[in-house]
PDB file of N, CA and C in Angstrom:
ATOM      1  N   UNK A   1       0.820  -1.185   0.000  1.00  0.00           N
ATOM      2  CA  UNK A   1       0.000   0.000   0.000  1.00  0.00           C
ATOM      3  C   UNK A   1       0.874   1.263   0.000  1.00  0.00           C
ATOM      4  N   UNK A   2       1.714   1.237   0.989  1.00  0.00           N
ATOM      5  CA  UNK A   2       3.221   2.133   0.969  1.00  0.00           C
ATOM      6  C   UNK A   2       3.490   2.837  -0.832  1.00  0.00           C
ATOM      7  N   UNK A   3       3.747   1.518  -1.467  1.00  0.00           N
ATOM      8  CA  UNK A   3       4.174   1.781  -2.898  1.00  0.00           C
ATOM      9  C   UNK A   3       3.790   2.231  -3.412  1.00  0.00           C
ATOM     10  N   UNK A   4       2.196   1.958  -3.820  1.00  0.00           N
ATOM     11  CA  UNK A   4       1.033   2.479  -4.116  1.00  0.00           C
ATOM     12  C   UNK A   4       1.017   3.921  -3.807  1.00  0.00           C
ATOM     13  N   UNK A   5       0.666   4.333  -2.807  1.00  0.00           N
ATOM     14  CA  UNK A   5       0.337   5.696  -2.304  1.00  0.00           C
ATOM     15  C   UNK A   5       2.031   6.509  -2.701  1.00  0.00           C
ATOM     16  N   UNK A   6       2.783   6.091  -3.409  1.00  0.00           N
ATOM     17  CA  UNK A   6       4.304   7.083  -3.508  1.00  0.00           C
ATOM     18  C   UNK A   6       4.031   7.213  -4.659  1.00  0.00           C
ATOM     19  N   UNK A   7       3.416   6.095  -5.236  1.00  0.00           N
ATOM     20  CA  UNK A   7       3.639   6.471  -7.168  1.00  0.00           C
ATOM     21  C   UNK A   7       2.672   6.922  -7.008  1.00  0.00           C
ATOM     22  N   UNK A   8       1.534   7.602  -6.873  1.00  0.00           N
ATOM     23  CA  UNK A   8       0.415   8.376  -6.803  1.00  0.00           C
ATOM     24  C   UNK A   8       0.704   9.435  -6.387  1.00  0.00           C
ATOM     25  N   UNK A   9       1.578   9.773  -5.437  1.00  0.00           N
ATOM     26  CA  UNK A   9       1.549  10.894  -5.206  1.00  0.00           C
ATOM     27  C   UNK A   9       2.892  11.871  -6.003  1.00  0.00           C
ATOM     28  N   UNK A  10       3.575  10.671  -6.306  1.00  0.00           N
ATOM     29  CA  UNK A  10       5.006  11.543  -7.350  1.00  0.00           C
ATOM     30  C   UNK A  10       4.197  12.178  -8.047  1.00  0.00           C
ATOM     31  N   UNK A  11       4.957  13.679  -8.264  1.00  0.00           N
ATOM     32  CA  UNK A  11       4.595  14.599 -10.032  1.00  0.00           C
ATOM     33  C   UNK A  11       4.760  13.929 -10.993  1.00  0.00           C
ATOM     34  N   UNK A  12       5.905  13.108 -11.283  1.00  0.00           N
ATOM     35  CA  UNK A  12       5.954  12.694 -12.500  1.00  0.00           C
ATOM     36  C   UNK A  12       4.800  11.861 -13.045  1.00  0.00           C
ATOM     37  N   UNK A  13       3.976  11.028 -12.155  1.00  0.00           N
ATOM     38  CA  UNK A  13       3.516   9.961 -12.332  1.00  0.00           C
ATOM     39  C   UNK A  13       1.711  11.144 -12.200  1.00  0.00           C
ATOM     40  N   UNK A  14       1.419  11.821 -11.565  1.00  0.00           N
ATOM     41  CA  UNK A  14       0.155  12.380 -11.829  1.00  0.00           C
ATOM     42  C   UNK A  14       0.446  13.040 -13.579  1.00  0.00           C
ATOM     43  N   UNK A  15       1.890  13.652 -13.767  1.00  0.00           N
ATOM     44  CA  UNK A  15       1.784  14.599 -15.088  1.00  0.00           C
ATOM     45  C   UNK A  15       1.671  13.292 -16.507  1.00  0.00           C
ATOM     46  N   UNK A  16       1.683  12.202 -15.817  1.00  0.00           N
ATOM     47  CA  UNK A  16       1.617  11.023 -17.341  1.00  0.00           C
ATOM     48  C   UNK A  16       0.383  10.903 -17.361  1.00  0.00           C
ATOM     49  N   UNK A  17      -0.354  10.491 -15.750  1.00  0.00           N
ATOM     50  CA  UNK A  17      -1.554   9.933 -16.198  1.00  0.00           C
ATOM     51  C   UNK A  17      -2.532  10.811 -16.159  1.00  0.00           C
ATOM     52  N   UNK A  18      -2.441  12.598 -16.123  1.00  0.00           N
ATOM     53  CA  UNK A  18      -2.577  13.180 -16.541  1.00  0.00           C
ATOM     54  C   UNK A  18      -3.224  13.663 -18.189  1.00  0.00           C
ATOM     55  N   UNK A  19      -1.613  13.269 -18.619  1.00  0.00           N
ATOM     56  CA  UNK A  19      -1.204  13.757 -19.951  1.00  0.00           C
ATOM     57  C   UNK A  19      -2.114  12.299 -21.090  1.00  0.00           C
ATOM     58  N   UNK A  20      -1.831  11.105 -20.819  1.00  0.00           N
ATOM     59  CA  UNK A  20      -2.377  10.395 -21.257  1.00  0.00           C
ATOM     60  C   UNK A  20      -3.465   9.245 -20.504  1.00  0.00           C
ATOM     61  N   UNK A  21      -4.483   9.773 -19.834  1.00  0.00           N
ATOM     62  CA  UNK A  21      -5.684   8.996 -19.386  1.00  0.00           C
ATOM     63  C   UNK A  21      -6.234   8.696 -20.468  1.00  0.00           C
ATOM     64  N   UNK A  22      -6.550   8.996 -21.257  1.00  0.00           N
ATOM     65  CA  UNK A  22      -7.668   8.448 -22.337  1.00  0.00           C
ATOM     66  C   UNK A  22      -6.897   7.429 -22.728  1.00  0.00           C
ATOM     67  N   UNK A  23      -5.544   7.563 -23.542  1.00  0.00           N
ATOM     68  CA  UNK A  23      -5.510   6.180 -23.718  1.00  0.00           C
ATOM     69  C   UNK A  23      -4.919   5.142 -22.513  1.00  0.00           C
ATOM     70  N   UNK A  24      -4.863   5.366 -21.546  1.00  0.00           N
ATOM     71  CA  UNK A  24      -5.478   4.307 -20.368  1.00  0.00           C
ATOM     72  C   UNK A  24      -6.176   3.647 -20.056  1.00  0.00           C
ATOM     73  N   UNK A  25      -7.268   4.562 -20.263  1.00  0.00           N
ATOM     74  CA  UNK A  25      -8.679   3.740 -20.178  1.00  0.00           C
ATOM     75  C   UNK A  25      -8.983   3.095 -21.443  1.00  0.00           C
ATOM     76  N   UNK A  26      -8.486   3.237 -22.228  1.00  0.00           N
ATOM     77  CA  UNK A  26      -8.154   2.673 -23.652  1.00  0.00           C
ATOM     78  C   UNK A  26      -7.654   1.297 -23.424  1.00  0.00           C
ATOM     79  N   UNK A  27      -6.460   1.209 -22.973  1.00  0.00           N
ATOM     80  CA  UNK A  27      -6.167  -0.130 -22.689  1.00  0.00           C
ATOM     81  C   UNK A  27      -6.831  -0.613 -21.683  1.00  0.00           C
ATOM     82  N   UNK A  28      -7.335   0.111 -20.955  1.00  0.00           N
ATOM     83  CA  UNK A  28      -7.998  -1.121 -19.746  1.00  0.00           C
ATOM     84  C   UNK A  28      -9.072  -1.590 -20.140  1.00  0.00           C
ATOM     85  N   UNK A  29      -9.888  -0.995 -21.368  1.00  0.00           N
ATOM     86  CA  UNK A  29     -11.480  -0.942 -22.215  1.00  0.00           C
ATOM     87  C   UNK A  29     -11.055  -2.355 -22.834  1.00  0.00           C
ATOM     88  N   UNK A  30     -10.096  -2.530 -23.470  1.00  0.00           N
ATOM     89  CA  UNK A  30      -9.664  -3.050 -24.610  1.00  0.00           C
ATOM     90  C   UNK A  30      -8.909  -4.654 -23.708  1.00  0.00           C
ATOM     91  N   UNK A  31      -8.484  -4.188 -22.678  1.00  0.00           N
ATOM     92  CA  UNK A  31      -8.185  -5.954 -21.741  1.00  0.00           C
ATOM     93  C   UNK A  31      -9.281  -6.205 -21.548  1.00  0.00           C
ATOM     94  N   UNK A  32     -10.566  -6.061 -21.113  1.00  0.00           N
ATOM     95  CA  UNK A  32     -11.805  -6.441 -20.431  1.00  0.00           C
ATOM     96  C   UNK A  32     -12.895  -6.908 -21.665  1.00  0.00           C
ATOM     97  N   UNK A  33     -12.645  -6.333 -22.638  1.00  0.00           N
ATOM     98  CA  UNK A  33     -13.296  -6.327 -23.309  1.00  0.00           C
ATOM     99  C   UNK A  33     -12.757  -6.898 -25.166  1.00  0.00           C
ATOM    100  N   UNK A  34     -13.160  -8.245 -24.990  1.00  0.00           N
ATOM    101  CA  UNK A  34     -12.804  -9.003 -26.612  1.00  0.00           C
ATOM    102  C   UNK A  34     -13.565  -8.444 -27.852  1.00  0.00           C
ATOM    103  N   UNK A  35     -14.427  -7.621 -27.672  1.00  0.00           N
ATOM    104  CA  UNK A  35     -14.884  -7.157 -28.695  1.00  0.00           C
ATOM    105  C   UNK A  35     -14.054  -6.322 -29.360  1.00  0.00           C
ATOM    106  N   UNK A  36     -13.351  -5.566 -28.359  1.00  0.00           N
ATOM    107  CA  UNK A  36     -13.234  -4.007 -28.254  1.00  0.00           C
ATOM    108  C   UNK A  36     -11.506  -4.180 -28.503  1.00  0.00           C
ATOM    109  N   UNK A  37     -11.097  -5.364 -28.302  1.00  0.00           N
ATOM    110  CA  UNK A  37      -9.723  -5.790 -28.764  1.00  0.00           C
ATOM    111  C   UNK A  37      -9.784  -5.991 -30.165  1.00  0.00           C
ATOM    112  N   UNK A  38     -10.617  -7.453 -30.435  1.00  0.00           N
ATOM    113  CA  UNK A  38     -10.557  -7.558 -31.189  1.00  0.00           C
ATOM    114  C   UNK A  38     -10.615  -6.642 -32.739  1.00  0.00           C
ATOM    115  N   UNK A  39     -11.485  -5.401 -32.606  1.00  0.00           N
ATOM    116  CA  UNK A  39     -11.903  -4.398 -33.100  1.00  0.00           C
ATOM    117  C   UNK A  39     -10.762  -3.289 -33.717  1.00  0.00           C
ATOM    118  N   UNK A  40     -10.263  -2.928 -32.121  1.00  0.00           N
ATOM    119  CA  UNK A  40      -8.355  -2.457 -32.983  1.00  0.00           C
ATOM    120  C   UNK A  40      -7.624  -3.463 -33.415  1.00  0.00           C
ATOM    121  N   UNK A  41      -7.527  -4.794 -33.001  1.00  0.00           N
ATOM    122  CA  UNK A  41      -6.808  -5.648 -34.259  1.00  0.00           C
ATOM    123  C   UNK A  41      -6.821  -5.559 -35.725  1.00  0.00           C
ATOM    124  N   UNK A  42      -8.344  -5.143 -35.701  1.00  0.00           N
ATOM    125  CA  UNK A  42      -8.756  -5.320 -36.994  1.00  0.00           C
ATOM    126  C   UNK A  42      -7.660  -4.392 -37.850  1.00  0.00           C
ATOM    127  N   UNK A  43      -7.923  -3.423 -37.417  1.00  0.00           N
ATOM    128  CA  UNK A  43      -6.822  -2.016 -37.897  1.00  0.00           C
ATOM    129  C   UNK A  43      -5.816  -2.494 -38.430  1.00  0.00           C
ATOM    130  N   UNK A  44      -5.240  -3.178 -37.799  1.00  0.00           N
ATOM    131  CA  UNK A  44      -4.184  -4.222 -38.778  1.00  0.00           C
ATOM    132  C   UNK A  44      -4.384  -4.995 -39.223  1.00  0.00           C
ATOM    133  N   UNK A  45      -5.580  -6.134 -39.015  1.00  0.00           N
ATOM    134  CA  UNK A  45      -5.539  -7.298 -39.673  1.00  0.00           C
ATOM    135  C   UNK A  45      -6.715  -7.668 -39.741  1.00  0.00           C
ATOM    136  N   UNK A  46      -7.355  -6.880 -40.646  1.00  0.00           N
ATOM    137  CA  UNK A  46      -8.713  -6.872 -40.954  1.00  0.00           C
ATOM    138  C   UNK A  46      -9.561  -7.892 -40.996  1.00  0.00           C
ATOM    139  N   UNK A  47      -8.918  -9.588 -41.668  1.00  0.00           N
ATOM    140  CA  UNK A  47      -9.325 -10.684 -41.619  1.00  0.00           C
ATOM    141  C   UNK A  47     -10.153 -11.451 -40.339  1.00  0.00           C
ATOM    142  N   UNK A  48      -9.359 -10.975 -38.843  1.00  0.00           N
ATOM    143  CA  UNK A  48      -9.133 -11.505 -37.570  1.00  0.00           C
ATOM    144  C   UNK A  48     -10.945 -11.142 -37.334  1.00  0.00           C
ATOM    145  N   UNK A  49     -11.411 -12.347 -36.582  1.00  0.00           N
ATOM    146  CA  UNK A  49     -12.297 -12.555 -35.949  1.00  0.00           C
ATOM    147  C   UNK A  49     -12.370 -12.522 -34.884  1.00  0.00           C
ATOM    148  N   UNK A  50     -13.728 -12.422 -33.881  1.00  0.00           N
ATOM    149  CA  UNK A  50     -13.333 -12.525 -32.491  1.00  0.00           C
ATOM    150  C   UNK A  50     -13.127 -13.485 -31.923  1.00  0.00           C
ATOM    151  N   UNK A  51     -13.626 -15.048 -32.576  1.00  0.00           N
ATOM    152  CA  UNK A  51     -13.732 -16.448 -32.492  1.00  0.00           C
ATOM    153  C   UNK A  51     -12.192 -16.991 -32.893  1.00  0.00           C
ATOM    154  N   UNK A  52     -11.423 -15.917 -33.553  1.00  0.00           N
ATOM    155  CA  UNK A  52      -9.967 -16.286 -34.325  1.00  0.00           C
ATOM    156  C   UNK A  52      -9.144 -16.512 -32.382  1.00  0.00           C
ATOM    157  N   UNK A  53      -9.613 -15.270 -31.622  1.00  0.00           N
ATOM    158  CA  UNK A  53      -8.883 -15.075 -30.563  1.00  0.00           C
ATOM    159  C   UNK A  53      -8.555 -16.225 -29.473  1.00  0.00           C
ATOM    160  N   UNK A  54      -7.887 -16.855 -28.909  1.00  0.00           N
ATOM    161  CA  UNK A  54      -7.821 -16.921 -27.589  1.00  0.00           C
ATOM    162  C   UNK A  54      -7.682 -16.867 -26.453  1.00  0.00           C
ATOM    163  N   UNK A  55      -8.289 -16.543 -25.659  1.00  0.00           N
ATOM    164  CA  UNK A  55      -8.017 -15.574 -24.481  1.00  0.00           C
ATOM    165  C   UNK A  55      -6.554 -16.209 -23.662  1.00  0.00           C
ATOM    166  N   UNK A  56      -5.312 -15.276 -23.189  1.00  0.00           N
ATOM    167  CA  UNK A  56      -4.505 -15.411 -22.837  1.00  0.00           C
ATOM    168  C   UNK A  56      -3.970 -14.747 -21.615  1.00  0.00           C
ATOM    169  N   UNK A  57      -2.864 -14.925 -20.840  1.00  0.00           N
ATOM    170  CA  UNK A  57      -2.674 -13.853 -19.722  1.00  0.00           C
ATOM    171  C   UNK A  57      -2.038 -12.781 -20.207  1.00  0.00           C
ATOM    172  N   UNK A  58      -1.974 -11.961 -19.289  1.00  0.00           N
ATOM    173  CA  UNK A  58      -1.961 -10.503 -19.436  1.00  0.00           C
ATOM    174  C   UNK A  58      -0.534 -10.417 -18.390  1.00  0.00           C
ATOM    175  N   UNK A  59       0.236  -9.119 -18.645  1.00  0.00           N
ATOM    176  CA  UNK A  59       1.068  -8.604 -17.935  1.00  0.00           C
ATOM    177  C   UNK A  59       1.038  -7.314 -17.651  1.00  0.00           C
ATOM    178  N   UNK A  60       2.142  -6.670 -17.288  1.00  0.00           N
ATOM    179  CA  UNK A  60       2.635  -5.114 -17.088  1.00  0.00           C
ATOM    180  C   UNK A  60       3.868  -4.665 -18.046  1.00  0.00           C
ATOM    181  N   UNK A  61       3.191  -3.904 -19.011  1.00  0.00           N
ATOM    182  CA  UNK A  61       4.601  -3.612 -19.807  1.00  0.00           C
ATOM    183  C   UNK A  61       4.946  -1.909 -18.870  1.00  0.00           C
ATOM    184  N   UNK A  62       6.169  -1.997 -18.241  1.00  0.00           N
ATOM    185  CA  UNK A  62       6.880  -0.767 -16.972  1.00  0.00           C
ATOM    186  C   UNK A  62       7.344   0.124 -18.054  1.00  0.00           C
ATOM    187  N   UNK A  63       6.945   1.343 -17.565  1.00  0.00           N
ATOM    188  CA  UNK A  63       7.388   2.683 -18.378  1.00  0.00           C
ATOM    189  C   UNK A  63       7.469   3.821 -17.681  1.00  0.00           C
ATOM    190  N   UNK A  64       8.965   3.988 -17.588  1.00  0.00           N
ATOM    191  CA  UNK A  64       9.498   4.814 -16.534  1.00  0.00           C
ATOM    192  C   UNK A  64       9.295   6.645 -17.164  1.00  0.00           C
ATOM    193  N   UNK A  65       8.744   7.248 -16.647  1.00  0.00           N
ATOM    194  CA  UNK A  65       8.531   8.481 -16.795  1.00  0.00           C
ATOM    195  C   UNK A  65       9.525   9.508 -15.645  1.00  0.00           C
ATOM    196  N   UNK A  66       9.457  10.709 -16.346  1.00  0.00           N
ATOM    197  CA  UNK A  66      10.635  11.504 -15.382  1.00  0.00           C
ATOM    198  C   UNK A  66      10.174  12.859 -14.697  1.00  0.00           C
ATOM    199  N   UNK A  67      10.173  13.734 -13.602  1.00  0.00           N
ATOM    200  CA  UNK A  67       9.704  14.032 -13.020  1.00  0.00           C
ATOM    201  C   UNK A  67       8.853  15.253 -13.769  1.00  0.00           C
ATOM    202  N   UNK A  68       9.151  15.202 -15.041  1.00  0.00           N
ATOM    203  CA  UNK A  68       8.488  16.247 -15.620  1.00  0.00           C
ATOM    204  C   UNK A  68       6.757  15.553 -16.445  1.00  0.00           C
ATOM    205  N   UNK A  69       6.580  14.440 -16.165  1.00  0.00           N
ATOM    206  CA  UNK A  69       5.702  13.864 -16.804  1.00  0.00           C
ATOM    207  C   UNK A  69       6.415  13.192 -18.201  1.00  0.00           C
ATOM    208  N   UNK A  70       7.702  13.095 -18.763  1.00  0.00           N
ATOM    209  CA  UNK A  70       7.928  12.934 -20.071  1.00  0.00           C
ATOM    210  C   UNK A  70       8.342  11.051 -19.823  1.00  0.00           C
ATOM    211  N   UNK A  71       7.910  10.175 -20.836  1.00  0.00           N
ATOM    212  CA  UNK A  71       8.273   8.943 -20.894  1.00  0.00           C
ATOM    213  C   UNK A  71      10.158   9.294 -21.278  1.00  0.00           C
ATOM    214  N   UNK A  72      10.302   7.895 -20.869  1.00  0.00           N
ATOM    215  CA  UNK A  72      11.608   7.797 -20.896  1.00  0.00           C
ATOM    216  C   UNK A  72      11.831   6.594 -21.978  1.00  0.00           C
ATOM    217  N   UNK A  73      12.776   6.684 -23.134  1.00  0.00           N
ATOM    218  CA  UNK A  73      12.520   6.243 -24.065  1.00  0.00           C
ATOM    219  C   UNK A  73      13.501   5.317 -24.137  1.00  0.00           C
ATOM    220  N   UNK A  74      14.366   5.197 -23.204  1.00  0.00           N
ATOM    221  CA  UNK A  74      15.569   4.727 -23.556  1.00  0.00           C
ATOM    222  C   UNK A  74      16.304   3.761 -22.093  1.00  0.00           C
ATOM    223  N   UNK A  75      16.790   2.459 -22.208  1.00  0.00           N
ATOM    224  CA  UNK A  75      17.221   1.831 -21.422  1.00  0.00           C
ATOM    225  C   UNK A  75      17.896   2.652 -19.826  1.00  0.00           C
ATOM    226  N   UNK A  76      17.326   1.922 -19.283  1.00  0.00           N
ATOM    227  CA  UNK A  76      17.850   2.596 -17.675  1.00  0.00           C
ATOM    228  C   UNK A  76      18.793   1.678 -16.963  1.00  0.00           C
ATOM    229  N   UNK A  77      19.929   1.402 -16.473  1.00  0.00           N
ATOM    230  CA  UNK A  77      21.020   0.873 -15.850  1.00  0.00           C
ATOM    231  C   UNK A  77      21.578   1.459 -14.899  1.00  0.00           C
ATOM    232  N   UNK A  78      21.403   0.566 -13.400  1.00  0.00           N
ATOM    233  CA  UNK A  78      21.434   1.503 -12.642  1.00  0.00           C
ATOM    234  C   UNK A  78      22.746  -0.271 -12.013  1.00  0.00           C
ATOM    235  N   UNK A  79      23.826   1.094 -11.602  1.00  0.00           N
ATOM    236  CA  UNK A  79      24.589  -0.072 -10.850  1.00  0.00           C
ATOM    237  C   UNK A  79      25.352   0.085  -9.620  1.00  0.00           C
ATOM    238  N   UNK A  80      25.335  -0.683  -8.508  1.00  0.00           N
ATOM    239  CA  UNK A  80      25.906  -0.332  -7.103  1.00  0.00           C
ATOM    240  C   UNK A  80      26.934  -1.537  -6.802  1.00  0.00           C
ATOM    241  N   UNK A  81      27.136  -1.424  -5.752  1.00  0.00           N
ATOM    242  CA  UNK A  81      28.734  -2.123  -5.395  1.00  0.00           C
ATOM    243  C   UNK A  81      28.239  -4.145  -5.481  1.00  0.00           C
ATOM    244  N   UNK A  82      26.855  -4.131  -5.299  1.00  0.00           N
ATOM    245  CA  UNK A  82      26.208  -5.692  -5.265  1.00  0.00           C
ATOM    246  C   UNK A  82      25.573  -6.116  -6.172  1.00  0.00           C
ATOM    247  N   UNK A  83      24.750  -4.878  -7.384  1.00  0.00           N
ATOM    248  CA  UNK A  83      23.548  -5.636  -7.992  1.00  0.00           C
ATOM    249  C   UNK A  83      23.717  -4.107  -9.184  1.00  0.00           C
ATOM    250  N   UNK A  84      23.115  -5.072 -10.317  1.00  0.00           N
ATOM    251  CA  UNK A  84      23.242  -4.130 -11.643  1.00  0.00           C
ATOM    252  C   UNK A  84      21.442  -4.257 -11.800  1.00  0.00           C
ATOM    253  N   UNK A  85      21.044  -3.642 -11.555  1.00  0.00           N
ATOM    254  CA  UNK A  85      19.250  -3.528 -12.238  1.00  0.00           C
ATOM    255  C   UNK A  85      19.246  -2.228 -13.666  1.00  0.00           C
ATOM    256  N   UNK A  86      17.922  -2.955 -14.409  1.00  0.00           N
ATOM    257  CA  UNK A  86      17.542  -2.611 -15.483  1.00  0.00           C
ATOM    258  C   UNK A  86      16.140  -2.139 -14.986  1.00  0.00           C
ATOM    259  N   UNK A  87      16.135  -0.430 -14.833  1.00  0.00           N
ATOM    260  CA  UNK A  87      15.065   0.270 -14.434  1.00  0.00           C
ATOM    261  C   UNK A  87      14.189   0.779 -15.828  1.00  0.00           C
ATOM    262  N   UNK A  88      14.477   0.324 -16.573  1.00  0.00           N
ATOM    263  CA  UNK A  88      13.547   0.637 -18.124  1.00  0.00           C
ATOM    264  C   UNK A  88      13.562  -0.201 -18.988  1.00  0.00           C
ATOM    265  N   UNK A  89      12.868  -1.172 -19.778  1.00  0.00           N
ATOM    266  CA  UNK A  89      12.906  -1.361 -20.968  1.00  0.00           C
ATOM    267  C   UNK A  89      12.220  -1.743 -22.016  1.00  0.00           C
ATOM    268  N   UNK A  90      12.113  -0.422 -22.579  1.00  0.00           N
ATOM    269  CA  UNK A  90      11.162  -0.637 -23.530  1.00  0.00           C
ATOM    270  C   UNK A  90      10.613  -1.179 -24.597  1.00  0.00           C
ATOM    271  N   UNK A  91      10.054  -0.738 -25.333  1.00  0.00           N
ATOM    272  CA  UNK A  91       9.998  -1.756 -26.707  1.00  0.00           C
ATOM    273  C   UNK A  91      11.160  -0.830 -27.489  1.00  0.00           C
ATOM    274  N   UNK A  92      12.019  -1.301 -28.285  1.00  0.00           N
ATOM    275  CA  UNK A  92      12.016  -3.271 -28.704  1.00  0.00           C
ATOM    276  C   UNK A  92      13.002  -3.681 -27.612  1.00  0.00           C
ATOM    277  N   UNK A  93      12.857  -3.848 -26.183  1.00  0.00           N
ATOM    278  CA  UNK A  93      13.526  -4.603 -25.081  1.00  0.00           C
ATOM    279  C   UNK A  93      14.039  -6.156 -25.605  1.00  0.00           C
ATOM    280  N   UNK A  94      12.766  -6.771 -26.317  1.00  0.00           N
ATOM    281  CA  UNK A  94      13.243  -8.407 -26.552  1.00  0.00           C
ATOM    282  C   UNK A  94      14.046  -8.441 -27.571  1.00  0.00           C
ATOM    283  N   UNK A  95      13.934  -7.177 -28.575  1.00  0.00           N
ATOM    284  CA  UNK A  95      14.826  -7.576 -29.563  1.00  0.00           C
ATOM    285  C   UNK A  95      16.080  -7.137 -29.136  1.00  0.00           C
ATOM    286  N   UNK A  96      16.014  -6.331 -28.548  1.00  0.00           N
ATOM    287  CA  UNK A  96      17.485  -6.077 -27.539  1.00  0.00           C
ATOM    288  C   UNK A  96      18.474  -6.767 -26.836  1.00  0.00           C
ATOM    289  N   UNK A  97      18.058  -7.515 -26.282  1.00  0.00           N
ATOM    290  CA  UNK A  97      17.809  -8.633 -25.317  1.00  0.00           C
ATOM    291  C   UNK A  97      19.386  -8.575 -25.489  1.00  0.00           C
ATOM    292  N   UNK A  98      19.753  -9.389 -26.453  1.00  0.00           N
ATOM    293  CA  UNK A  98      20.903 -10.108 -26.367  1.00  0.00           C
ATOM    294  C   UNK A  98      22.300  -9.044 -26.313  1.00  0.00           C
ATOM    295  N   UNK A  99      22.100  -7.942 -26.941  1.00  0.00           N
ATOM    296  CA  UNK A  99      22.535  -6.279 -26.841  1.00  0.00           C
ATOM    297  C   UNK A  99      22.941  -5.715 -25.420  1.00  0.00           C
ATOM    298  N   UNK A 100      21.664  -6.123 -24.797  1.00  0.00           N
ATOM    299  CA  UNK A 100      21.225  -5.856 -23.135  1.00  0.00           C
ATOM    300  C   UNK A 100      22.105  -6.387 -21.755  1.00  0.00           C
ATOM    301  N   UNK A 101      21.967  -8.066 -22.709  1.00  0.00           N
ATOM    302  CA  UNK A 101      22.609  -8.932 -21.851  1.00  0.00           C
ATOM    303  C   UNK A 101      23.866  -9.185 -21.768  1.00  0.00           C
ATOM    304  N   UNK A 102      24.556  -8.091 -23.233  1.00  0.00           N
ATOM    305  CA  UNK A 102      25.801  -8.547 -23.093  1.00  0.00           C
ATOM    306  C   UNK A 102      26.215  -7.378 -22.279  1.00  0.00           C
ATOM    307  N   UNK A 103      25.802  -6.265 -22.803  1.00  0.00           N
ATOM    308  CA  UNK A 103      26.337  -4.945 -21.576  1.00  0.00           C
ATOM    309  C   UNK A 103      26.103  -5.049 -20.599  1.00  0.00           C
ATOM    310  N   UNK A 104      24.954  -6.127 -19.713  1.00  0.00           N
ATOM    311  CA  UNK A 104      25.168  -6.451 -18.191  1.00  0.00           C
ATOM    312  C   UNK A 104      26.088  -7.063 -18.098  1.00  0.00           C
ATOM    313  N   UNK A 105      26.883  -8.451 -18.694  1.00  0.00           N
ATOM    314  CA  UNK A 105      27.918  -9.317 -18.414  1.00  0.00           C
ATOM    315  C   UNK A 105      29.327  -8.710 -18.410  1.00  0.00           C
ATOM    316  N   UNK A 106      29.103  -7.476 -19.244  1.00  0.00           N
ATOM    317  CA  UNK A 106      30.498  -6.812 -19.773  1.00  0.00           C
ATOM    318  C   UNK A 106      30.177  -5.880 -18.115  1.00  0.00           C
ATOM    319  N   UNK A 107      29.178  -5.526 -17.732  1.00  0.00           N
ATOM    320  CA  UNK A 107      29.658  -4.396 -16.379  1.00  0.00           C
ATOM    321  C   UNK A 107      29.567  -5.513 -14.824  1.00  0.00           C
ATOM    322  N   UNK A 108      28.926  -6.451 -15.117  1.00  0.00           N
ATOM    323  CA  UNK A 108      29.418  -7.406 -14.401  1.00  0.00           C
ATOM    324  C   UNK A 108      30.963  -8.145 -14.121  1.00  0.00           C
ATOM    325  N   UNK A 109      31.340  -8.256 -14.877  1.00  0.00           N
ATOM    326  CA  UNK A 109      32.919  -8.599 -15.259  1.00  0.00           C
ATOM    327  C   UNK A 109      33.914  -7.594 -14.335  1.00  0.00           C
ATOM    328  N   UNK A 110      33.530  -6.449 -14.667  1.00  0.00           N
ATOM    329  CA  UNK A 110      34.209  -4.843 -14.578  1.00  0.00           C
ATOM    330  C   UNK A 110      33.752  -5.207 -12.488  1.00  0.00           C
ATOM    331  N   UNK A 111      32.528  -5.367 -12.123  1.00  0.00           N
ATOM    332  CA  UNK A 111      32.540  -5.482 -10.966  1.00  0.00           C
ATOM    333  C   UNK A 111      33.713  -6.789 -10.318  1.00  0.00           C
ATOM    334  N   UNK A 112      33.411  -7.930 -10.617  1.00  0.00           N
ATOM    335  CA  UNK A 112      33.840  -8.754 -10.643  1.00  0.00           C
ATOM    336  C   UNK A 112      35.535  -8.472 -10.277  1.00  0.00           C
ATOM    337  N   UNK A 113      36.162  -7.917 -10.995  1.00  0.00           N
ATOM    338  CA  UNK A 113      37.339  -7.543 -11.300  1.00  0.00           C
ATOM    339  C   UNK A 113      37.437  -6.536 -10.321  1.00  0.00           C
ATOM    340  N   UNK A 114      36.451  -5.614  -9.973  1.00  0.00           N
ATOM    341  CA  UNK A 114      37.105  -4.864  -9.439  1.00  0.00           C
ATOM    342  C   UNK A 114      37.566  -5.733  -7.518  1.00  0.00           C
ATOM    343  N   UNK A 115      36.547  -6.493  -7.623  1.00  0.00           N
ATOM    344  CA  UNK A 115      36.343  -6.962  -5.773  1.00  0.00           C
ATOM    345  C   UNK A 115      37.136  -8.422  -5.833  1.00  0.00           C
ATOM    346  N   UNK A 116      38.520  -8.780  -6.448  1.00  0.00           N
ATOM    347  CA  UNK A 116      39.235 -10.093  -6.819  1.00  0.00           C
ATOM    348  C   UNK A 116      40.624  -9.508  -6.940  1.00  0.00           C
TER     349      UNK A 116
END
């Protein structure tokens, strides 16, 4: 609840959902609702039925915004004397991936080295 009530109350995080509520409720219209998915699919792939679909799980795609309300577009790497975390990543993150994973192993190494 702690967590909750901090990202609610940060600026950055009122000036996004702010700036873009409509399409929020856009996506939340559009998880709840197979019609209403299926419908912007169409937009691309006009063929697709709603019977084509099968319902699947859902996640959180994280999108780090900065105290001015602006998305952050670009990989976040944050590193301390124990642990290297990845505070952003966006799309194309998976196609990245391997890009990603090597610049963690390469600043891993660099730690590594430094405490040996």
């Amino acid at each position: 609840m702690g967590e909750l009530t901090e990202t609610l109350l940060w600026s950055g995080f009122q000036k996004v959902a702010f700036k873009y509520w409509r399409t929020g409720l856009g996506e939340m219209y559009r998880s709840f609702s197979k019609a209403a998915f299926t419908k912007a699919l169409q937009k691309l792939i006009p063929e697709v039925q709603e019977n084509d679909l099968v319902e699947g799980g859902s996640g959180v795609r994280a999108q780090a915004c900065d105290r001015t309300g602006g998305l952050v577009d670009d990989f976040m790497i944050f590193e301390d004397k124990k642990a290297i975390h990845v505070g952003n990543a966006p799309s194309p993150a998976a196609t990245s991936s391997l890009s990603i994973g090597k610049t963690l192993a390469e600043m891993a190494l660099k730690q590594l080295e430094k405490h040996t």
